[in-house]
Protein backbone atom coordinates (compact mmCIF):
# COMPACT_ATOMS: atom_id res chain seq x y z
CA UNK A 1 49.14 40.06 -81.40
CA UNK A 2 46.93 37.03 -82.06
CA UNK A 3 44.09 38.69 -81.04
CA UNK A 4 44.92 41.23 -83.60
CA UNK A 5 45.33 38.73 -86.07
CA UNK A 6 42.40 36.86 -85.73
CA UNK A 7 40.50 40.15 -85.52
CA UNK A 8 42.03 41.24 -89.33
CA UNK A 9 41.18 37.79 -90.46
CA UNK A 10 37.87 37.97 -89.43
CA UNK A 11 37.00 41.45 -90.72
CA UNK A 12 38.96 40.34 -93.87
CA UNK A 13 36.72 37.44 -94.58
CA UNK A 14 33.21 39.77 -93.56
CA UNK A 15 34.59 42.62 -96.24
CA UNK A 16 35.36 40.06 -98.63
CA UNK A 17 31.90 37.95 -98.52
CA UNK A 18 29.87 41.79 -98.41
CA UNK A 19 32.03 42.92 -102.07
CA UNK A 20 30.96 39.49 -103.54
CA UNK A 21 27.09 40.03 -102.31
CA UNK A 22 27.43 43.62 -103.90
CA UNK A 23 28.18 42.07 -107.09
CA UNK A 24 25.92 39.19 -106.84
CA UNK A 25 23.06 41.52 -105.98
CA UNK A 26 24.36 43.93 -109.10
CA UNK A 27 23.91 40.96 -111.62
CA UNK A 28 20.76 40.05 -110.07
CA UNK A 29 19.05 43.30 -109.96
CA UNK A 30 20.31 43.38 -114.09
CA UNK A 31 18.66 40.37 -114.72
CA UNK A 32 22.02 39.14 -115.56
CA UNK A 33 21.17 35.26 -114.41
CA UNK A 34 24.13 33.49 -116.24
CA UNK A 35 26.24 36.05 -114.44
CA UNK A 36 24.27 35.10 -111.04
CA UNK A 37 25.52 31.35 -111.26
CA UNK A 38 29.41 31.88 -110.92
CA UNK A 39 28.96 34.66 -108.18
CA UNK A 40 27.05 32.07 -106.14
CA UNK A 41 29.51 29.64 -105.90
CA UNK A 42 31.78 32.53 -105.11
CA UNK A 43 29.44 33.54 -102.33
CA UNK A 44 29.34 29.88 -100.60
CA UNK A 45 32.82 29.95 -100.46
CA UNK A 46 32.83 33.13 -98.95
CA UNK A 47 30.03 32.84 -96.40
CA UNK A 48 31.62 29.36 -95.18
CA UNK A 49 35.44 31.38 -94.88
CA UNK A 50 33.15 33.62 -92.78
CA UNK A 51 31.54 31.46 -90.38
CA UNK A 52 35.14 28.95 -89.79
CA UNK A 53 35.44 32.43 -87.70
CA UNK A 54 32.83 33.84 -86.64
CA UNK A 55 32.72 37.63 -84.52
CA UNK A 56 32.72 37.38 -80.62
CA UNK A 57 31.50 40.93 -81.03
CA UNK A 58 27.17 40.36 -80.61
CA UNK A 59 26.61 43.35 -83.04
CA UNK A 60 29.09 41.96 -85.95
CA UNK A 61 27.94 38.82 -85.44
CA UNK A 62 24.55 40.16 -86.35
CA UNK A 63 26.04 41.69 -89.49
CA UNK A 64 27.47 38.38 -90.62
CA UNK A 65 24.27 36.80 -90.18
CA UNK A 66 22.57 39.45 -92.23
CA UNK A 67 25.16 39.46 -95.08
CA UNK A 68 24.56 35.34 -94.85
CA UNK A 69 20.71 35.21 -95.18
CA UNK A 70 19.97 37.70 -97.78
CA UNK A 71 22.83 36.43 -99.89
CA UNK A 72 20.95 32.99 -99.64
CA UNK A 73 17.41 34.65 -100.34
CA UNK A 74 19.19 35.80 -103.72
CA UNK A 75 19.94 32.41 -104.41
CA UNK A 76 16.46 31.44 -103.72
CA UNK A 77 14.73 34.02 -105.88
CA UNK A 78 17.60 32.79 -108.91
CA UNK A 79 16.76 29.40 -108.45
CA UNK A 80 12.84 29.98 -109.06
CA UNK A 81 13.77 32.39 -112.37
CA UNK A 82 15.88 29.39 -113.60
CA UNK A 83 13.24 27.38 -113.00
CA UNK A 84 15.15 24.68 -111.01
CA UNK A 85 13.22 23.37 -108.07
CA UNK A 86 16.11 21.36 -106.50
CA UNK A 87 17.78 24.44 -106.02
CA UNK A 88 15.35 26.48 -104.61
CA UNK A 89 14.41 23.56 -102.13
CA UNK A 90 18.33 23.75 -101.30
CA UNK A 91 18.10 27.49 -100.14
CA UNK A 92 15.37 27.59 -98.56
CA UNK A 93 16.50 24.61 -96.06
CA UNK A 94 19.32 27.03 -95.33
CA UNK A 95 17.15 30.17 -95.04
CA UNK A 96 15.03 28.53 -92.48
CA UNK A 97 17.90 28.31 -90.22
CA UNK A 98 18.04 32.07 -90.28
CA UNK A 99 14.16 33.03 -90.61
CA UNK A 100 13.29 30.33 -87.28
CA UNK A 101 16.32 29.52 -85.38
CA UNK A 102 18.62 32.48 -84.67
CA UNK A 103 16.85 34.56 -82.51
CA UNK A 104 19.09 37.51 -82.82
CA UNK A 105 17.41 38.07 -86.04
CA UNK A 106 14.01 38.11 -84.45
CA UNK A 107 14.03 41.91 -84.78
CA UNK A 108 15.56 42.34 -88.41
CA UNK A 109 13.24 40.71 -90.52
CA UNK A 110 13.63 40.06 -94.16
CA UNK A 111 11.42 41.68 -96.72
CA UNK A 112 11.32 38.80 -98.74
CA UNK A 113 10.62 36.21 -95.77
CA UNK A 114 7.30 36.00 -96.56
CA UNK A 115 7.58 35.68 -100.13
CA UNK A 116 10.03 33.04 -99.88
CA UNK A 117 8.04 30.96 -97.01
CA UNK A 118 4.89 31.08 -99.24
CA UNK A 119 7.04 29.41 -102.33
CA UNK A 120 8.21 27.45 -100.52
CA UNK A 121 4.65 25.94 -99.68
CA UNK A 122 3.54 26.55 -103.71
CA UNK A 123 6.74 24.08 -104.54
CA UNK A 124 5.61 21.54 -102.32
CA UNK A 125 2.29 21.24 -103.06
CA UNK A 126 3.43 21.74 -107.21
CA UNK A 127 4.81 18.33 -106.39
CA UNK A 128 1.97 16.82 -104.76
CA UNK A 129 4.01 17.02 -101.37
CA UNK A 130 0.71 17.54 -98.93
CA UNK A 131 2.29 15.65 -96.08
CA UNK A 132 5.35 18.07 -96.35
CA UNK A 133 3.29 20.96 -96.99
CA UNK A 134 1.77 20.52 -93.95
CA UNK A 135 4.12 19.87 -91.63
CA UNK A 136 6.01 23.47 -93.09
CA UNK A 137 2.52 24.79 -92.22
CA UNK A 138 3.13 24.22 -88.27
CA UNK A 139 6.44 25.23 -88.22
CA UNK A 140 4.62 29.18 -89.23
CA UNK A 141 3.56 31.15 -86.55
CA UNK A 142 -0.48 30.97 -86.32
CA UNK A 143 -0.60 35.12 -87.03
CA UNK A 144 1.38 34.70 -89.72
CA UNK A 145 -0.50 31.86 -91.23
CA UNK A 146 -3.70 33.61 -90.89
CA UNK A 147 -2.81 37.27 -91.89
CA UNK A 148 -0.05 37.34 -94.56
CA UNK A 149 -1.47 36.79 -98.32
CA UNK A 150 1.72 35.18 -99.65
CA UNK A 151 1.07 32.46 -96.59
CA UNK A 152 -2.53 32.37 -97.31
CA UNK A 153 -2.21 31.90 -100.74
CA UNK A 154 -1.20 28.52 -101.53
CA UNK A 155 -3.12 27.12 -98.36
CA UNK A 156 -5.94 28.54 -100.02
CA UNK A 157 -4.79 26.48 -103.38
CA UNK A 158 -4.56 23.67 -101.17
CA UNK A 159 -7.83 23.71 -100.11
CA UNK A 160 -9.58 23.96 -103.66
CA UNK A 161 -7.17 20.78 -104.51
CA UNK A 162 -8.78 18.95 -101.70
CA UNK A 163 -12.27 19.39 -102.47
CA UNK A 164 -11.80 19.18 -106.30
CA UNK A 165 -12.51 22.91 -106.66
CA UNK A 166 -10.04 22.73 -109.80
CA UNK A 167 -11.63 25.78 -111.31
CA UNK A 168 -10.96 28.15 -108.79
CA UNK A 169 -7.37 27.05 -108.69
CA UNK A 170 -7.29 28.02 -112.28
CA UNK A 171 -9.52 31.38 -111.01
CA UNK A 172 -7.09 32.23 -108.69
CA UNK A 173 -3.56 31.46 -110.58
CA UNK A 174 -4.57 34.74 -112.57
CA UNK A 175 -4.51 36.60 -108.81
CA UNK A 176 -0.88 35.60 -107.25
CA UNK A 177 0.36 37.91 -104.90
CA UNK A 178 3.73 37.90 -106.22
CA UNK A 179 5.55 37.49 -110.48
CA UNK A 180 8.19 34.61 -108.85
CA UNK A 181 4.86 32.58 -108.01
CA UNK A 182 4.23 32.11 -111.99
CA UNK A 183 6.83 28.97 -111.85
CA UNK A 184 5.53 26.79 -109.12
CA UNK A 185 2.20 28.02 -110.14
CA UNK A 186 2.79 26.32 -113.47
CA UNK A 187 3.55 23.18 -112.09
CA UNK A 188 1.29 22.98 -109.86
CA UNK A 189 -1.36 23.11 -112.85
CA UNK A 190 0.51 20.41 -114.52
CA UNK A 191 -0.59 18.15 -111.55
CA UNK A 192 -4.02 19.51 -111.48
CA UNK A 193 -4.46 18.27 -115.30
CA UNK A 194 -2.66 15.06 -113.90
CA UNK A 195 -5.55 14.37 -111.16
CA UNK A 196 -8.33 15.64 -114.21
CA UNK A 197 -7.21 13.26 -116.48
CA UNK A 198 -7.82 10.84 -113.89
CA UNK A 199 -11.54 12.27 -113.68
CA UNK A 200 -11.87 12.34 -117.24
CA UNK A 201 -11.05 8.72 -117.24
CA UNK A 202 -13.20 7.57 -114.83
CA UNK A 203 -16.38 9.51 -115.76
CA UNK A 204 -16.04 9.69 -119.29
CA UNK A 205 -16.13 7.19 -122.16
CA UNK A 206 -14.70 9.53 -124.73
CA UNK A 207 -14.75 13.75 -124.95
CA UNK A 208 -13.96 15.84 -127.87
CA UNK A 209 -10.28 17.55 -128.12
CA UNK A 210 -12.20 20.94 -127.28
CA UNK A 211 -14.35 19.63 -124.44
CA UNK A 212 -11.29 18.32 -122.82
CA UNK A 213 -8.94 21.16 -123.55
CA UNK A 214 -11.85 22.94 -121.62
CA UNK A 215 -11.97 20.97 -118.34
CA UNK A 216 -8.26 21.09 -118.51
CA UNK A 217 -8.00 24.64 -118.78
CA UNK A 218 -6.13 24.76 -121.79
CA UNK A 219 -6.62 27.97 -124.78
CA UNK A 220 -4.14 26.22 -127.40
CA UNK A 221 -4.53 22.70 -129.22
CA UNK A 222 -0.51 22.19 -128.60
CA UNK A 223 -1.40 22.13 -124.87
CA UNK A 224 -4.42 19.51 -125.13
CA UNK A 225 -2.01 17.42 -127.54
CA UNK A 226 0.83 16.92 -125.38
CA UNK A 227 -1.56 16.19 -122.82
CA UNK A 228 -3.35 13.60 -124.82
CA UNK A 229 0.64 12.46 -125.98
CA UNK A 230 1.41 11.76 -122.30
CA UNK A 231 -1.26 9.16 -122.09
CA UNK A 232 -0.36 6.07 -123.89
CA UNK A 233 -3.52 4.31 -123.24
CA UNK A 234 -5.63 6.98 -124.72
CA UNK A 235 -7.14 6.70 -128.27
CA UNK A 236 -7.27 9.74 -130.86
CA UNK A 237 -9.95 9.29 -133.23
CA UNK A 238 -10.39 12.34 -135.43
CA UNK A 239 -11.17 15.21 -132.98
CA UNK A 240 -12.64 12.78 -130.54
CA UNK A 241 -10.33 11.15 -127.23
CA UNK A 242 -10.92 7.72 -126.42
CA UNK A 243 -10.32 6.59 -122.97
CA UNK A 244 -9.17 3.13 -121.53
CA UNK A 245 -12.66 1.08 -120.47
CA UNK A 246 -12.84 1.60 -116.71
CA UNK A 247 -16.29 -0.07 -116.08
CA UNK A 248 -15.22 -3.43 -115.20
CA UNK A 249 -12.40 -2.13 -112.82
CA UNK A 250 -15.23 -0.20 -111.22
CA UNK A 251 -17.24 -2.92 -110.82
CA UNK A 252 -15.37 -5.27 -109.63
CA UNK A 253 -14.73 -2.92 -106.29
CA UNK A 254 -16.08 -4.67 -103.27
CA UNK A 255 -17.97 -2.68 -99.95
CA UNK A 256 -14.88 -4.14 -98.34
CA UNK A 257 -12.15 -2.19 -100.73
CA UNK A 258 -13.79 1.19 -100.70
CA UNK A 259 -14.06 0.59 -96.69
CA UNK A 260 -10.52 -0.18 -96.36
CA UNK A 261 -9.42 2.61 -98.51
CA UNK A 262 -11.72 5.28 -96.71
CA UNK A 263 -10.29 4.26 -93.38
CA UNK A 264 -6.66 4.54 -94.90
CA UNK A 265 -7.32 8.08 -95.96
CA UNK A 266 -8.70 9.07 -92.58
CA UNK A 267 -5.50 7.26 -90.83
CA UNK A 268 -3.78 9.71 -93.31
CA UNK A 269 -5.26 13.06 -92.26
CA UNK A 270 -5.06 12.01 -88.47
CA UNK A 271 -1.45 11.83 -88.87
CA UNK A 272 -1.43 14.79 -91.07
CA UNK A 273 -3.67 16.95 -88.06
């Protein structure tokens, strides 16, 4: 009779978690987003009802798992439309569990892994996060790496960053291999102005509005204004951007600095390799 019970309770809480998916993955497919948020909560508590008793039975256990992950990869994909990267971060640390770990899911593989694994890389390095982005890199499998565009994209991005091939980042934002990109993609050329303004600072004394809105990327003045807004040490003068004097800084940089900092960077990429 317990047997039973447990049994019913544990087909109970399956059913019940696989109605509130359906409806989850009905608002989501309606680009109802609002709708998405309540549903989600609904779903944790469901999926964690579901795993206090988990199947004996191999095959349902495989079903549970299922049900689990792709509810989670919805999740994911709401979190990048609602532009919040905190969230997104938050699935995906559970999704890896499923997409690396259980290996009874080796041979049902998610459409979307891919996807999700490459944005996953694009939010990291939006933030900067090469150390991080990195170390996601080895947990891929080498084929993978090496053979899936969504993968190969932002290492790819990475690489332009590195050698200061800001351009072709811009060049290839235009040719993402995927529309939920666009958001991490925009923040990621938020820090690329970041580390130009830097440039523009050290190899310029002043540029026109238009000449930096250019090297920045930028079509529309509102763009090269709240650029020029977020940097309180720079001087507008008429259609002309003044930047903070950087010569004496520069000179005053010993052999001995530069030296020390080289060998920092190269400690940096050891560990990183």
């Amino acid at each position: 009779s317990s047997n039973y019970c447990s049994s019913a309770t544990v087909m109970s809480a399956f059913e019940n978690a696989q109605q509130v998916y359906e409806e989850l993955q009905g608002a989501w497919k309606d680009n109802k987003l609002e709708e998405c948020r309540p549903l989600l909560a609904k779903m944790k508590l469901a999926l964690a009802k579901m795993s206090y008793l988990p199947s004996s039975d191999d095959e349902a256990r495989r079903k549970e798992l299922v049900l689990a992950r792709d509810a989670l990869e919805v999740g994911a994909f709401w979190a990048v439309a609602m532009k919040d990267s905190s969230s997104f971060e938050r699935y995906m640390k559970q999704l890896k569990v499923y997409y690396f770990d259980y290996k009874n899911l080796s041979d049902i593989e998610s459409p979307f892994m891919y996807e999700l694994l490459g944005l996953d890389l694009l939010c990291l390095l939006s933030q900067n996060r090469i150390a991080d982005f990195h170390c996601a890199i080895e947990r891929l499998d080498p084929a993978m790496v090496a053979d899936n565009v969504c993968i190969a994209y932002p290492i790819s991005l990475e690489q332009h960053i590195m050698e200061g091939s800001f351009h072709k980042v811009n060049v290839q934002r235009e040719n993402s291999p995927a529309d939920s990109f666009s958001f991490f993609l925009d923040s990621l050329m938020d820090t690329v102005r970041f580390e130009i303004s830097s440039c523009c600072e050290a190899a310029y004394d002043r540029l026109s509005t238009s000449e930096l809105g250019s090297l920045m990327f930028m079509d529309g003045e509102r763009g090269v204004r709240d650029v020029i807004n977020s940097h309180d040490a720079w001087v507008v003068d008429g259609d002309t951007v003044i930047f903070p004097d950087t010569i004496e800084h520069n000179k005053n940089v010993d052999a001995d600095q530069v030296m020390a900092r080289a060998l920092g960077y190269a400690r940096e990429l050891e560990a990183i390799i």
